[in-house]
Protein backbone atom coordinates (compact mmCIF):
# COMPACT_ATOMS: atom_id res chain seq x y z
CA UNK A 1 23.89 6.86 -37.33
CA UNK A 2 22.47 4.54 -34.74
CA UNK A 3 24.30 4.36 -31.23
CA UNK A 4 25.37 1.54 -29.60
CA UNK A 5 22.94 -0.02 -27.22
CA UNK A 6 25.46 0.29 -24.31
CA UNK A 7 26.31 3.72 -24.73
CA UNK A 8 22.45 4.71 -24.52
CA UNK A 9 22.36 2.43 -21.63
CA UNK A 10 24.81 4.97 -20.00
CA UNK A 11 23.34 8.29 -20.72
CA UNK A 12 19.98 6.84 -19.47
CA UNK A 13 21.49 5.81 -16.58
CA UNK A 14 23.09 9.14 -15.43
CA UNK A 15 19.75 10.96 -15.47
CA UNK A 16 18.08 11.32 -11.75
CA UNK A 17 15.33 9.12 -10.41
CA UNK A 18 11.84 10.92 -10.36
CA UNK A 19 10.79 12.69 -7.14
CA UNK A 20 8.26 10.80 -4.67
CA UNK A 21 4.41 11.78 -4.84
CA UNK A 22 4.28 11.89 -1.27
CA UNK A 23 3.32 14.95 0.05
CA UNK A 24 3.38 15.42 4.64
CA UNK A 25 2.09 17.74 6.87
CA UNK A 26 4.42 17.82 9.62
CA UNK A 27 2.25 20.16 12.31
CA UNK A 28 -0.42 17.48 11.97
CA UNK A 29 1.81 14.69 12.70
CA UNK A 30 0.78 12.04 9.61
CA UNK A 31 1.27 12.34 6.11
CA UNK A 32 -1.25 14.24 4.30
CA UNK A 33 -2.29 12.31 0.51
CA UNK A 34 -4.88 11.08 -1.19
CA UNK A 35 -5.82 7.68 -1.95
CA UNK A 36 -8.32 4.89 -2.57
CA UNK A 37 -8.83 3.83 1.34
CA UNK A 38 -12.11 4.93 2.22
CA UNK A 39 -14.95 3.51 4.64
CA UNK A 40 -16.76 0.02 4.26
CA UNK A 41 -19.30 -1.36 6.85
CA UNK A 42 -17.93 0.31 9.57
CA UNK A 43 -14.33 -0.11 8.99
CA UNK A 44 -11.95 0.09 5.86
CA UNK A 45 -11.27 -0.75 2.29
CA UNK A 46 -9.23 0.41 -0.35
CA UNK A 47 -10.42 0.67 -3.84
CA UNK A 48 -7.66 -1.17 -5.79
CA UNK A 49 -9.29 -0.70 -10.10
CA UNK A 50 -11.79 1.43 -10.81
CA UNK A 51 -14.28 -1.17 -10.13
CA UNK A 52 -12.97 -3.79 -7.48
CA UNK A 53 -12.45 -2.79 -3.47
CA UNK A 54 -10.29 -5.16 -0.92
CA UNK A 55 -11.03 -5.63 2.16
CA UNK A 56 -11.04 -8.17 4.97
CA UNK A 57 -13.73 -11.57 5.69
CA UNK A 58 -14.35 -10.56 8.93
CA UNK A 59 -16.18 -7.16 8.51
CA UNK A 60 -19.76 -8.70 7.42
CA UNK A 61 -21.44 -7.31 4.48
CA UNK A 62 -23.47 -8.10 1.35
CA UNK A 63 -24.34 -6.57 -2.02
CA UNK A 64 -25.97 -3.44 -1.53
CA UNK A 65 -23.72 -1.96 0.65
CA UNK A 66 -22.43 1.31 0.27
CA UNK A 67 -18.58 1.81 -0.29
CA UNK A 68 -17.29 5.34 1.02
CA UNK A 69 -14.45 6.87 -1.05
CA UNK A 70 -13.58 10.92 -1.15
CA UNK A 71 -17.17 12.27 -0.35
CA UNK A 72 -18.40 9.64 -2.96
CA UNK A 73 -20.83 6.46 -2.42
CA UNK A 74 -20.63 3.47 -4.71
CA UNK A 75 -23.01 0.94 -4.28
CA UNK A 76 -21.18 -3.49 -3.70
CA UNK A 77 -22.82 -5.13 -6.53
CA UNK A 78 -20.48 -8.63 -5.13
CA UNK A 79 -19.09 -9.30 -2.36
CA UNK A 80 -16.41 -12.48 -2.70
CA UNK A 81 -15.05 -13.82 0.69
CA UNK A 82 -12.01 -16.20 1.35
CA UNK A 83 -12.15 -17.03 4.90
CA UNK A 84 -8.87 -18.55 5.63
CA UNK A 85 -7.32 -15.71 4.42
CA UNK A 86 -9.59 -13.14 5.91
CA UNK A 87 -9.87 -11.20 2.58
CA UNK A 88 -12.76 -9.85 0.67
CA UNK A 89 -13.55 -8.77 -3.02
CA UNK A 90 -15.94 -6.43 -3.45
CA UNK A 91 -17.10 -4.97 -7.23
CA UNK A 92 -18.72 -1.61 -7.12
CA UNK A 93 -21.71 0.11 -9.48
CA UNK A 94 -19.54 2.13 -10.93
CA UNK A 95 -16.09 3.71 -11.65
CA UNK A 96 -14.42 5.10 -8.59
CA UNK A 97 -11.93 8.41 -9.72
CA UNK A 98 -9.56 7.36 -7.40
CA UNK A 99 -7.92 4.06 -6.60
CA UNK A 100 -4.33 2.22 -5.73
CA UNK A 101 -3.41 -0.64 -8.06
CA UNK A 102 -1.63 -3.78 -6.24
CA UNK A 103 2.18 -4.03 -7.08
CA UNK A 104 4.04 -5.95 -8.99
CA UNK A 105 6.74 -7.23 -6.07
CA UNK A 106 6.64 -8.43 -2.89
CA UNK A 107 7.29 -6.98 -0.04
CA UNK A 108 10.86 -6.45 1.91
CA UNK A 109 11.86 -7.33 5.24
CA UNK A 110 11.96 -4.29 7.61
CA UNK A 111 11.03 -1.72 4.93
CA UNK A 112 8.64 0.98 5.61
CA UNK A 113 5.14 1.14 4.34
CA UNK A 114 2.76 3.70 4.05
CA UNK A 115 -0.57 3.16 6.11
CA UNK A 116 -4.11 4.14 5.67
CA UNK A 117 -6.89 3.42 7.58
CA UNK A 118 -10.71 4.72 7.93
CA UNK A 119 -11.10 4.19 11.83
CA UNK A 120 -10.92 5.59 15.13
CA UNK A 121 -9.07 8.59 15.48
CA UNK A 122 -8.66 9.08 19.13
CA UNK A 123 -9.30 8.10 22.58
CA UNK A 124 -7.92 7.38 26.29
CA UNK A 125 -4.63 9.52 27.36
CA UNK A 126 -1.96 6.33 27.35
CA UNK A 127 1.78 6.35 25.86
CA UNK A 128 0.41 5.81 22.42
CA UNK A 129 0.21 8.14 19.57
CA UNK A 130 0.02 8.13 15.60
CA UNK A 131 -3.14 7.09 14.91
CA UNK A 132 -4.97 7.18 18.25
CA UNK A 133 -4.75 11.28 19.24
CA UNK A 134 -5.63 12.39 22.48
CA UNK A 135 -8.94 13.54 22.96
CA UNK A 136 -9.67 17.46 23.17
CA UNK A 137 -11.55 16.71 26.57
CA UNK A 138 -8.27 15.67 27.90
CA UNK A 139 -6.29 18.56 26.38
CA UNK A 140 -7.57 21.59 25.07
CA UNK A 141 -4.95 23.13 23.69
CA UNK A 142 -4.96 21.17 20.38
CA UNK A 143 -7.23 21.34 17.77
CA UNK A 144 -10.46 18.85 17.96
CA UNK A 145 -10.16 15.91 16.72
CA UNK A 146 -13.35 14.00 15.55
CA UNK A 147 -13.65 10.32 16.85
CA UNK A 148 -13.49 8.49 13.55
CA UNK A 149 -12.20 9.36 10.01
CA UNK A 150 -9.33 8.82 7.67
CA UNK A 151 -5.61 8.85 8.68
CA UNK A 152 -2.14 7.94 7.13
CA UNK A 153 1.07 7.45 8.54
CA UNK A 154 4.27 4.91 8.26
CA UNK A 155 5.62 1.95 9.80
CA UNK A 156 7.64 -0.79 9.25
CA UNK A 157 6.80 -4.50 8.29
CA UNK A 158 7.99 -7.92 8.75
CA UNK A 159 7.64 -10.76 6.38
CA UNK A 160 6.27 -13.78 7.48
CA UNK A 161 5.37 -16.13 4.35
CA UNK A 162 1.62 -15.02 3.34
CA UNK A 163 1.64 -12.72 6.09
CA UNK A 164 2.74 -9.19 7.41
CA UNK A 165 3.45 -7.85 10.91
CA UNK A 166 4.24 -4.30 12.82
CA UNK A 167 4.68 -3.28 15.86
CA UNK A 168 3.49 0.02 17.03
CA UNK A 169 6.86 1.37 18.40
CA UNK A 170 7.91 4.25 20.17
CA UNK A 171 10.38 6.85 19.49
CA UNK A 172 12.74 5.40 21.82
CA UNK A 173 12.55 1.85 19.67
CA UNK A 174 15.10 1.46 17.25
CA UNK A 175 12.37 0.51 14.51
CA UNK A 176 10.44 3.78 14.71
CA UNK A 177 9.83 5.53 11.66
CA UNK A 178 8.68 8.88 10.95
CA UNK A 179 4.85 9.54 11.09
CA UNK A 180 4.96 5.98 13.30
CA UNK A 181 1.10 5.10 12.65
CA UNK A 182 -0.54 1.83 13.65
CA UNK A 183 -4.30 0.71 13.14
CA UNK A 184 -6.37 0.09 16.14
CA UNK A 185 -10.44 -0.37 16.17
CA UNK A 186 -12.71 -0.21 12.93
CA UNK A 187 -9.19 0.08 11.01
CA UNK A 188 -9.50 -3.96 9.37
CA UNK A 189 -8.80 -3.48 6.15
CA UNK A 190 -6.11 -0.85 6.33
CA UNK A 191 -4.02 -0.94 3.09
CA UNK A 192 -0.41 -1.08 3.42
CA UNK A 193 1.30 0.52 0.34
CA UNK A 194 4.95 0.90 -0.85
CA UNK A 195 6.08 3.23 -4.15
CA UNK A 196 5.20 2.02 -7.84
CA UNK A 197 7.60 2.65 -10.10
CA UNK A 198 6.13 6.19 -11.22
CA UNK A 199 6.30 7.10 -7.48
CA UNK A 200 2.01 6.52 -7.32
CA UNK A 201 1.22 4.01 -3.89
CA UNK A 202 0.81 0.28 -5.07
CA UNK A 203 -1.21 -2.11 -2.51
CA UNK A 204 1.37 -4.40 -1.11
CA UNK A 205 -0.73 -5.86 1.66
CA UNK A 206 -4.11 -5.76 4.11
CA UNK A 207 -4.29 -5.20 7.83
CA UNK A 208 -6.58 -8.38 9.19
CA UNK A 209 -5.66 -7.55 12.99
CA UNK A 210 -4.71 -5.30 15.64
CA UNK A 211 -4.25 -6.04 18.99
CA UNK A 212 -4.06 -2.63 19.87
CA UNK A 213 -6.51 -1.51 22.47
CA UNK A 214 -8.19 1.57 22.39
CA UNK A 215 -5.42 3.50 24.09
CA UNK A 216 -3.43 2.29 21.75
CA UNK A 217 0.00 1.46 23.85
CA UNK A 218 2.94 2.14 22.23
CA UNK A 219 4.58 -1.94 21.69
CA UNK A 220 1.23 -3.20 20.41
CA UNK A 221 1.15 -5.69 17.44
CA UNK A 222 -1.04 -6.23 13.96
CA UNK A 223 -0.97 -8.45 11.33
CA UNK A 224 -1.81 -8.71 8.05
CA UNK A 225 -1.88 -10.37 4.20
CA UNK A 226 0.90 -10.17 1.58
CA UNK A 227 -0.53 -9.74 -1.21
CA UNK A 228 2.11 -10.89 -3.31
CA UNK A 229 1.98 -14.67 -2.31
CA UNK A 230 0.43 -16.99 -4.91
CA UNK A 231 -2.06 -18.27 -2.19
CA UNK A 232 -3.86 -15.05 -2.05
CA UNK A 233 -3.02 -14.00 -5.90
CA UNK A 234 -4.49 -17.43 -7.03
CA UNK A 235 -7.74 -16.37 -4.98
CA UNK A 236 -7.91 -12.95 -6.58
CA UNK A 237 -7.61 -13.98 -10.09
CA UNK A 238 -10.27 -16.67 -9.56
CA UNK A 239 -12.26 -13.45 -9.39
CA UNK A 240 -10.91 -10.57 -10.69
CA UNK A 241 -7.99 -11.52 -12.62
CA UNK A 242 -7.88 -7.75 -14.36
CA UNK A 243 -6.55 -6.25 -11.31
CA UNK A 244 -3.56 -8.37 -10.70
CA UNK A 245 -0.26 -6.49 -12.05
CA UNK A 246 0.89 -7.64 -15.39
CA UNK A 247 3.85 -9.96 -15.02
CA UNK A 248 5.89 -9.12 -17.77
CA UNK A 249 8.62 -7.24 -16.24
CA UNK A 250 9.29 -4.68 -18.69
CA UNK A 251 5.89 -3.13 -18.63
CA UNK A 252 7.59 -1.37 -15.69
CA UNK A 253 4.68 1.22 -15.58
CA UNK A 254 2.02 -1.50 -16.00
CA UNK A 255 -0.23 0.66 -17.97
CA UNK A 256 -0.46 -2.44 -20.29
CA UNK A 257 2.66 -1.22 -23.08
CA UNK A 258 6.39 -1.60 -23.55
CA UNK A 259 7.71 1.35 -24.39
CA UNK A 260 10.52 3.85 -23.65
CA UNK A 261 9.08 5.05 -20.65
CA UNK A 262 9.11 1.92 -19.03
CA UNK A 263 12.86 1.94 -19.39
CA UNK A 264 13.73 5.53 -17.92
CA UNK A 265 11.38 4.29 -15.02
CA UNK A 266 13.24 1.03 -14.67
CA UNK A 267 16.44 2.73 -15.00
CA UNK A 268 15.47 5.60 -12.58
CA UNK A 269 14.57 2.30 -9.90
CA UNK A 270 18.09 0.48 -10.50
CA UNK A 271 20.17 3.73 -10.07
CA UNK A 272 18.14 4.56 -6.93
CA UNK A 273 18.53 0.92 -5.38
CA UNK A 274 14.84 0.57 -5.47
CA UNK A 275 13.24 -3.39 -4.59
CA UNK A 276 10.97 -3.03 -7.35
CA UNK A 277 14.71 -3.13 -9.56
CA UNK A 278 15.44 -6.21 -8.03
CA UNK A 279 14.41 -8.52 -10.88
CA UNK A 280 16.02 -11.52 -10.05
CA UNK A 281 15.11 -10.99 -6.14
CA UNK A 282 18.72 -11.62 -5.09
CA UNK A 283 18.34 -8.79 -2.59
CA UNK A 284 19.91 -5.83 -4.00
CA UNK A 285 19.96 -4.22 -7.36
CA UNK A 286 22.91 -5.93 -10.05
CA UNK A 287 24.31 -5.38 -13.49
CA UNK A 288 22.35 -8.86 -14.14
CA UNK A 289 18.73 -7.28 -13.20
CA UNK A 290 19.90 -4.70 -15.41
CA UNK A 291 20.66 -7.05 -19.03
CA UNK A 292 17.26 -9.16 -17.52
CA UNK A 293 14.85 -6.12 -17.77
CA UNK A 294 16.89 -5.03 -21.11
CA UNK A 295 16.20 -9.12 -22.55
CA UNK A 296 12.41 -8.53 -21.72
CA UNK A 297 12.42 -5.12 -23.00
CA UNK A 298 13.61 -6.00 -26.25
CA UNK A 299 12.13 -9.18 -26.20
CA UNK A 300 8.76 -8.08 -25.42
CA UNK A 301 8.17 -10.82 -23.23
């Protein structure tokens, strides 16, 4: 006896949405994960395929180079640069075990974003915080913190056309977020990521800027690249078209297939209000993306 595509619909629908990957540290103050940012020239990168790191123009390098990821090196074979849009391409020797593919949506005004950046870690005693600690010279009652390394923490972006912006705000400021992080020096190239549909961190944009000092005052301002906008996707594809998402909606997991999994994922995201639901990007989660990710799902686009 088959069942009535509705009525499957409706058991689906009343199962719960998976539980996020994310996994914090609250006595350290950032959230504790693992993922592909890592150290490049000096500053940061984020391994987005097994084989392909973004970065940013501005941070010169050239083949040869060696690309820092979870106590493993991996040697730039290219290095691709778009200078109006301050991004960089980089292909490595070799597969990288770890990595954060770019999503499949664009980003939403005033969500919150997770942040990772390979730079400086602490430094002068001001009102800042999150990613700039104080150093143990100036209090030695904390643990030592080592100049440079990896950190992660939150904040929350604006969308300006092809480009993102955050403040570093303080807990007084009405857009403060938990784990409030912000990049300051050697962190160009700082990923900004948001929740894939499986819960795993997609690449939603690139830090280009910070005009945080090294004090890192609570107020101060960065700015980076959507990666969603065609300008920039047009650029990557040119190059590396293999690590853009896969555009047919229905391959909700984009591991390539349409298959059943894809729909409890998609349904999971509608019932949870999630953006990446939003199929017809009409700003909140309908009944209509619902019957458009069922059309494509039986359709196979």
């Amino acid at each position: 006896m088959r069942l009535p595509l509705l009525f499957i619909v409706l058991i689906l629908l009343s199962l719960p949405a998976p539980l996020s990957a994310l996994v914090v540290d609250p006595t350290q103050g950032e959230i504790t994960l693992q993922t592909g940012v890592g150290r490049w020239n000096g500053s940061t990168a984020v391994a987005i395929s097994p084989r392909w790191v973004l970065s940013v123009q501005h941070i010169p390098a050239s083949p040869g180079i060696i690309f820092h990821l979870d106590g493993e090196q991996y040697e730039s074979v290219e290095v691709h640069y778009n200078v109006p849009a301050d991004l960089a391409l980089i292909k490595v020797d070799r597969d990288m075990h770890i990595f954060n593919r770019l999503s499949a949506r664009a980003p939403v005004n005033n969500e919150i974003v997770t942040v990772g950046g390979w730079g400086r870690l602490r430094g002068l005693p001001r009102d800042g915080g999150g990613w700039n600690l104080i150093p143990t010279e100036y209090n030695p009652d904390i643990p030592y913190v080592p100049p440079w390394g990896l950190r992660h923490g939150q904040n929350r972006i604006t969308v300006h056309g092809a480009t993102l912006r955050m403040n570093f705000s303080s807990p007084s400021d009405s857009s403060y977020v938990p784990y409030e992080a912000h990049p300051v020096v050697n962190d160009s190239g700082s990923a900004v990521m948001v929740p894939g549909p499986s819960g795993s961190l997609e690449v939603i944009g690139i830090i280009r800027s910070s005009n945080c000092p090294l004090s890192a005052p609570w107020g101060c301002p960065s700015s980076g690249a959507n990666l969603s906008s065609s300008e920039h996707q047009d650029w990557i594809r040119s190059i590396a078209p293999e690590v853009l998402p896969l555009q047919c909606p229905a391959d909700f997991d984009t591991d390539g297939q349409i298959s059943t999994t894809d729909l409890f994922l998609y349904l999971s995201a509608f019932m949870a209000g999630h953006p990446s639901a939003d199929l017809d990007e009409s700003g909140q989660c309908s009944i209509e993306d619902l019957f458009l990710f069922l059309h494509y799902f039986f359709s196979g686009c």
